[in-house]
PDB file of N, CA and C in Angstrom:
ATOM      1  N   UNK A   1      29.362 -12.498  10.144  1.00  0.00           N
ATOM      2  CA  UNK A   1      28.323 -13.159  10.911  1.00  0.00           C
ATOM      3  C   UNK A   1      28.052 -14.526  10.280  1.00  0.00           C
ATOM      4  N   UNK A   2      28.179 -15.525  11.105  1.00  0.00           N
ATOM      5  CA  UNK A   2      28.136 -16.671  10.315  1.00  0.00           C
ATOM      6  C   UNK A   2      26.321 -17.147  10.495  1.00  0.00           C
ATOM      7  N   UNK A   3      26.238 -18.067   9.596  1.00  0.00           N
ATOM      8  CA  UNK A   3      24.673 -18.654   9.218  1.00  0.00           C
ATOM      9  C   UNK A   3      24.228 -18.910  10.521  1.00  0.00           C
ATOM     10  N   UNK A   4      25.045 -19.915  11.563  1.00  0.00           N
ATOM     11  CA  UNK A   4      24.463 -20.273  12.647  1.00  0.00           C
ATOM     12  C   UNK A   4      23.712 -19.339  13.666  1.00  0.00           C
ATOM     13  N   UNK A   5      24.223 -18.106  13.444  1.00  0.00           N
ATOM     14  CA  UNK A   5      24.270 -17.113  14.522  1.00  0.00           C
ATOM     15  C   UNK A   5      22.934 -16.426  14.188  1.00  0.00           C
ATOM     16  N   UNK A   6      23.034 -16.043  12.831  1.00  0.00           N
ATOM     17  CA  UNK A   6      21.797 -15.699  12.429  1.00  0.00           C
ATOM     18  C   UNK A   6      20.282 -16.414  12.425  1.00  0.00           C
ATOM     19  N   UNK A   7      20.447 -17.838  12.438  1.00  0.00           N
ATOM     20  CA  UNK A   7      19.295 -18.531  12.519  1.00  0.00           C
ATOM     21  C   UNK A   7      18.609 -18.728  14.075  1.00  0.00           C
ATOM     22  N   UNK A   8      20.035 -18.381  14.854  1.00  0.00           N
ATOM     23  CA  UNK A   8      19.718 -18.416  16.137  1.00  0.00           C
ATOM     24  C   UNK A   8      19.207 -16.857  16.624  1.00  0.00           C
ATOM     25  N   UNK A   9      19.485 -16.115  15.887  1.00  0.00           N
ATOM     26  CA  UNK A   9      18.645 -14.507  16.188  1.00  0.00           C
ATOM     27  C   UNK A   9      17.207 -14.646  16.023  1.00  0.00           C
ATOM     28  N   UNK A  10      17.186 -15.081  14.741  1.00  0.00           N
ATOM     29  CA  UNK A  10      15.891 -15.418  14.116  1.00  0.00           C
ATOM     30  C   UNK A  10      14.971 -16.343  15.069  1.00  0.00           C
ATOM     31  N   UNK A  11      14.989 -17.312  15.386  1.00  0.00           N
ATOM     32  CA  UNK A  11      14.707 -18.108  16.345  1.00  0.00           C
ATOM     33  C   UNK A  11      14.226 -17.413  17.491  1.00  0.00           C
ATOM     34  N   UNK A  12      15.457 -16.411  17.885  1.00  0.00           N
ATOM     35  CA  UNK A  12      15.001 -15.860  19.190  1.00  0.00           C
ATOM     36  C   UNK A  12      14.045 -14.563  19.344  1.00  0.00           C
ATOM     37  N   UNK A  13      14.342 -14.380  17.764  1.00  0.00           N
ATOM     38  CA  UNK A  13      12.891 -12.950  17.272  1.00  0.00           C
ATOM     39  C   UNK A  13      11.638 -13.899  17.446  1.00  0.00           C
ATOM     40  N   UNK A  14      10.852 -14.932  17.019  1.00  0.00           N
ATOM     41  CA  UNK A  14      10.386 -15.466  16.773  1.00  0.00           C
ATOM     42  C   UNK A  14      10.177 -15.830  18.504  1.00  0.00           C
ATOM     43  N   UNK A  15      10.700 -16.114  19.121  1.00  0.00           N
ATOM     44  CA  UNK A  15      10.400 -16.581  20.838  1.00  0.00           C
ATOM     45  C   UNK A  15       9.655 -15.458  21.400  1.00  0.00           C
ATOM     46  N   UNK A  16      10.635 -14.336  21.244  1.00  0.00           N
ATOM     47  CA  UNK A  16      10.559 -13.005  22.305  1.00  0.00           C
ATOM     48  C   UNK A  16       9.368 -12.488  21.660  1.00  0.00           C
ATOM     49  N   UNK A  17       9.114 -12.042  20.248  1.00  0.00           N
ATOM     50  CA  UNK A  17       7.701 -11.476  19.901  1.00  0.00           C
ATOM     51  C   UNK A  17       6.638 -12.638  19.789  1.00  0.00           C
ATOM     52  N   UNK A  18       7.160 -14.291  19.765  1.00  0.00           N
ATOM     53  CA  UNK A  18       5.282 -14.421  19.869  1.00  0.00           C
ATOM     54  C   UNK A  18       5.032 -14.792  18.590  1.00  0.00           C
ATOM     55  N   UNK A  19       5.760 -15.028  17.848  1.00  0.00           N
ATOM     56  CA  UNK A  19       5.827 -14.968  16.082  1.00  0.00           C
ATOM     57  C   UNK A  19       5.646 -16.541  15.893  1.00  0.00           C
ATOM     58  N   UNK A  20       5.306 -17.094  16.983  1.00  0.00           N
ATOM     59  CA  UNK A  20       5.823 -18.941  16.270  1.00  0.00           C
ATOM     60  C   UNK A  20       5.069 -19.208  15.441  1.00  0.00           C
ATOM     61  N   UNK A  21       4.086 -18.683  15.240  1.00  0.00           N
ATOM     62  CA  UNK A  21       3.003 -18.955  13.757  1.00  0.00           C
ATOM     63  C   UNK A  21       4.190 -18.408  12.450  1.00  0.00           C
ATOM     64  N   UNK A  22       5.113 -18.029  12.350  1.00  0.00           N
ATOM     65  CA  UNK A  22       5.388 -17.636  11.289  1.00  0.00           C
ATOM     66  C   UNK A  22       6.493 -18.951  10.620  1.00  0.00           C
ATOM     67  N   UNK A  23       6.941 -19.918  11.991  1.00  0.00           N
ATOM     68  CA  UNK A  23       7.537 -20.692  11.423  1.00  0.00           C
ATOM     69  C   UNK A  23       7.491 -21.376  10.599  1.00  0.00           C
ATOM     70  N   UNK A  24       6.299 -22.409  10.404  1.00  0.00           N
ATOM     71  CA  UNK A  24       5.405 -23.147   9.610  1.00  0.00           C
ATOM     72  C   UNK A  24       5.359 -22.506   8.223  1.00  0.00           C
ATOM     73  N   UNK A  25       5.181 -20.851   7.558  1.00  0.00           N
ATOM     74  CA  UNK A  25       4.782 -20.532   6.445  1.00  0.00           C
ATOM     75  C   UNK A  25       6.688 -20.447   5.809  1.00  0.00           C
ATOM     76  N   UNK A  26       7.316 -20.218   6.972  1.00  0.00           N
ATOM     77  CA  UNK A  26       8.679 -20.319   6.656  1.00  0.00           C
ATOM     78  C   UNK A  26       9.521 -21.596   5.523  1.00  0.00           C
ATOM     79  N   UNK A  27       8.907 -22.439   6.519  1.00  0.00           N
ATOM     80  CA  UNK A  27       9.596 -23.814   6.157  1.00  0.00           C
ATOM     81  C   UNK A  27       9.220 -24.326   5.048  1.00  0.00           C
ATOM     82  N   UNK A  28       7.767 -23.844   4.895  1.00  0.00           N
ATOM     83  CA  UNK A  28       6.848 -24.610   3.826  1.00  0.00           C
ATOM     84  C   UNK A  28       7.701 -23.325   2.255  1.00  0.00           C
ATOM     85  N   UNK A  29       7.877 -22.209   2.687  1.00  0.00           N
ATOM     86  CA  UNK A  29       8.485 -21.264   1.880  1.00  0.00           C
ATOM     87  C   UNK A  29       9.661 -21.874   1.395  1.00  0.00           C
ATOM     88  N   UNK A  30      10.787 -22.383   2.204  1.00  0.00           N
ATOM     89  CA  UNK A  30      11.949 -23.116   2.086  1.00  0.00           C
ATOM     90  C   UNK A  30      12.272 -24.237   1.196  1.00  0.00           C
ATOM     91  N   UNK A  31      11.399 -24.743   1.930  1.00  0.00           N
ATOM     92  CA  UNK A  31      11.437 -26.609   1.118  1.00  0.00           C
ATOM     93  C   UNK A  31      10.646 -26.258  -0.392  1.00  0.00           C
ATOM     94  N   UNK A  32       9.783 -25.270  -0.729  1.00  0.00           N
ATOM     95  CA  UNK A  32       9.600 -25.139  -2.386  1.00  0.00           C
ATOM     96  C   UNK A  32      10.758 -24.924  -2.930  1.00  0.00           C
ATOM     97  N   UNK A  33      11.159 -23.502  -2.352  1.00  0.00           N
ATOM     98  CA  UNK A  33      12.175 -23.219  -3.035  1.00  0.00           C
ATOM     99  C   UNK A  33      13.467 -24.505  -3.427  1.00  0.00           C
ATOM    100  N   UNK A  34      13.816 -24.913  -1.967  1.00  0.00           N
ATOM    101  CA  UNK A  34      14.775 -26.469  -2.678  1.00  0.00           C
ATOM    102  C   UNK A  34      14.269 -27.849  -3.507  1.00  0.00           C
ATOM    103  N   UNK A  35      12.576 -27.460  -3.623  1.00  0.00           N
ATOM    104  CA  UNK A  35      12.239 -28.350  -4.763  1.00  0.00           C
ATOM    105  C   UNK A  35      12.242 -27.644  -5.862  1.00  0.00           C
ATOM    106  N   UNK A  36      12.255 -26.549  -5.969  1.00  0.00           N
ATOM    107  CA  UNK A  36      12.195 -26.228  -7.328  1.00  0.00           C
ATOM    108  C   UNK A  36      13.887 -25.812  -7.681  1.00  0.00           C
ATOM    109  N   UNK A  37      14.648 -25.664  -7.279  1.00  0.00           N
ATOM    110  CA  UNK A  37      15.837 -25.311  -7.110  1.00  0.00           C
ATOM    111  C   UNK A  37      16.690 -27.297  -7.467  1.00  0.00           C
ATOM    112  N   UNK A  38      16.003 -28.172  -6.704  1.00  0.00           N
ATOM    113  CA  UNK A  38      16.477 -28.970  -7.003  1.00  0.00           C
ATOM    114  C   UNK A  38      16.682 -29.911  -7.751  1.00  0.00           C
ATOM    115  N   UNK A  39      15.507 -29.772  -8.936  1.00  0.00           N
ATOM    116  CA  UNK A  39      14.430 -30.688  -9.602  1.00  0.00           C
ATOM    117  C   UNK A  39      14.341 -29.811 -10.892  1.00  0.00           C
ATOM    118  N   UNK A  40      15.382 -28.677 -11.062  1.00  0.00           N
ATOM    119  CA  UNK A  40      15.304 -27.602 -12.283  1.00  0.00           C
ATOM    120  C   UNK A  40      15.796 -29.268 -13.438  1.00  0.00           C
ATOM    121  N   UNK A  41      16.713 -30.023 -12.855  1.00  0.00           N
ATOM    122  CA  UNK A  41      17.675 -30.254 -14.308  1.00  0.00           C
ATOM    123  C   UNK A  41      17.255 -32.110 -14.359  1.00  0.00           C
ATOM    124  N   UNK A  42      15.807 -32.146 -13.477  1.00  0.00           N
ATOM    125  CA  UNK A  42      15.830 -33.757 -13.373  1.00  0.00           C
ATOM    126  C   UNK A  42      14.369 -33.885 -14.327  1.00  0.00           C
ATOM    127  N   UNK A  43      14.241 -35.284 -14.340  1.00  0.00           N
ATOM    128  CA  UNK A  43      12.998 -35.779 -14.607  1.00  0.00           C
ATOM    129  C   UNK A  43      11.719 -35.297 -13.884  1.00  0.00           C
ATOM    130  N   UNK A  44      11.887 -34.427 -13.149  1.00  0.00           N
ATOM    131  CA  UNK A  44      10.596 -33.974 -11.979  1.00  0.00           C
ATOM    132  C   UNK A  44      10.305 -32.510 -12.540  1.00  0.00           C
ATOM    133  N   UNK A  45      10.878 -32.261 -13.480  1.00  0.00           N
ATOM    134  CA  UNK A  45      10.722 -31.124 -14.556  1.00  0.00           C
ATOM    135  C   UNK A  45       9.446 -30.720 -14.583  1.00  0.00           C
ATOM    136  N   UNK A  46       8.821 -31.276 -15.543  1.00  0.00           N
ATOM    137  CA  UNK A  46       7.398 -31.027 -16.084  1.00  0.00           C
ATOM    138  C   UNK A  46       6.825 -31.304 -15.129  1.00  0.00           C
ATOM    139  N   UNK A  47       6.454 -31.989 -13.949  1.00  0.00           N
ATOM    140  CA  UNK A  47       5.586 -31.905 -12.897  1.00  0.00           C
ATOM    141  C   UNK A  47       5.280 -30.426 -12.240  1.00  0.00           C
ATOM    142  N   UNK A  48       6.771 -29.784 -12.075  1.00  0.00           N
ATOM    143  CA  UNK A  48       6.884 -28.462 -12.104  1.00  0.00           C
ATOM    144  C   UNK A  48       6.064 -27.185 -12.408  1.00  0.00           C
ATOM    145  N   UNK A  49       6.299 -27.270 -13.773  1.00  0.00           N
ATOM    146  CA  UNK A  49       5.469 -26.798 -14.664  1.00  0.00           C
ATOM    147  C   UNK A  49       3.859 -27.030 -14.874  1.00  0.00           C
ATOM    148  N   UNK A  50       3.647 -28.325 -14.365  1.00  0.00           N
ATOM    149  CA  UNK A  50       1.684 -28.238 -13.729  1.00  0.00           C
ATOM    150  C   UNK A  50       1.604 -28.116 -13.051  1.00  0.00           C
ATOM    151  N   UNK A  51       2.489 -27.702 -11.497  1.00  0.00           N
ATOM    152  CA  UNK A  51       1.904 -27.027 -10.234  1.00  0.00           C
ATOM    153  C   UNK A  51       2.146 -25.508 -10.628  1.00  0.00           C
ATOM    154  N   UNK A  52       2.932 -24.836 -11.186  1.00  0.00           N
ATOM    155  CA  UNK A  52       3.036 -23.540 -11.329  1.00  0.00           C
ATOM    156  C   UNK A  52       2.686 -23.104 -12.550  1.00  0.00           C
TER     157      UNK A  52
END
């Protein structure tokens, strides 16, 4: 099953039940994770470490 297919299930769970409030806590879930994921080995280090 490739990524595309799945985001497009997801998407369509999210249509058919009514869920679109869940997108928003999604994304905001996402984009931490690739700041903290991205910013492990830079100068944005210790900023890190005073939000968490």
């Amino acid at each position: 099953m490739s990524n595309i297919s799945i985001l497009k299930e997801f998407w369509d769970f999210l249509k058919i039940k009514k869920k679109l409030w869940l997108l928003p806590i999604i994304i905001i879930l996402v984009l931490t994770g690739l700041f903290m994921v991205l910013s492990e080995t830079s100068a944005i280090a210790p900023l890190i470490y005073t939000l968490f």
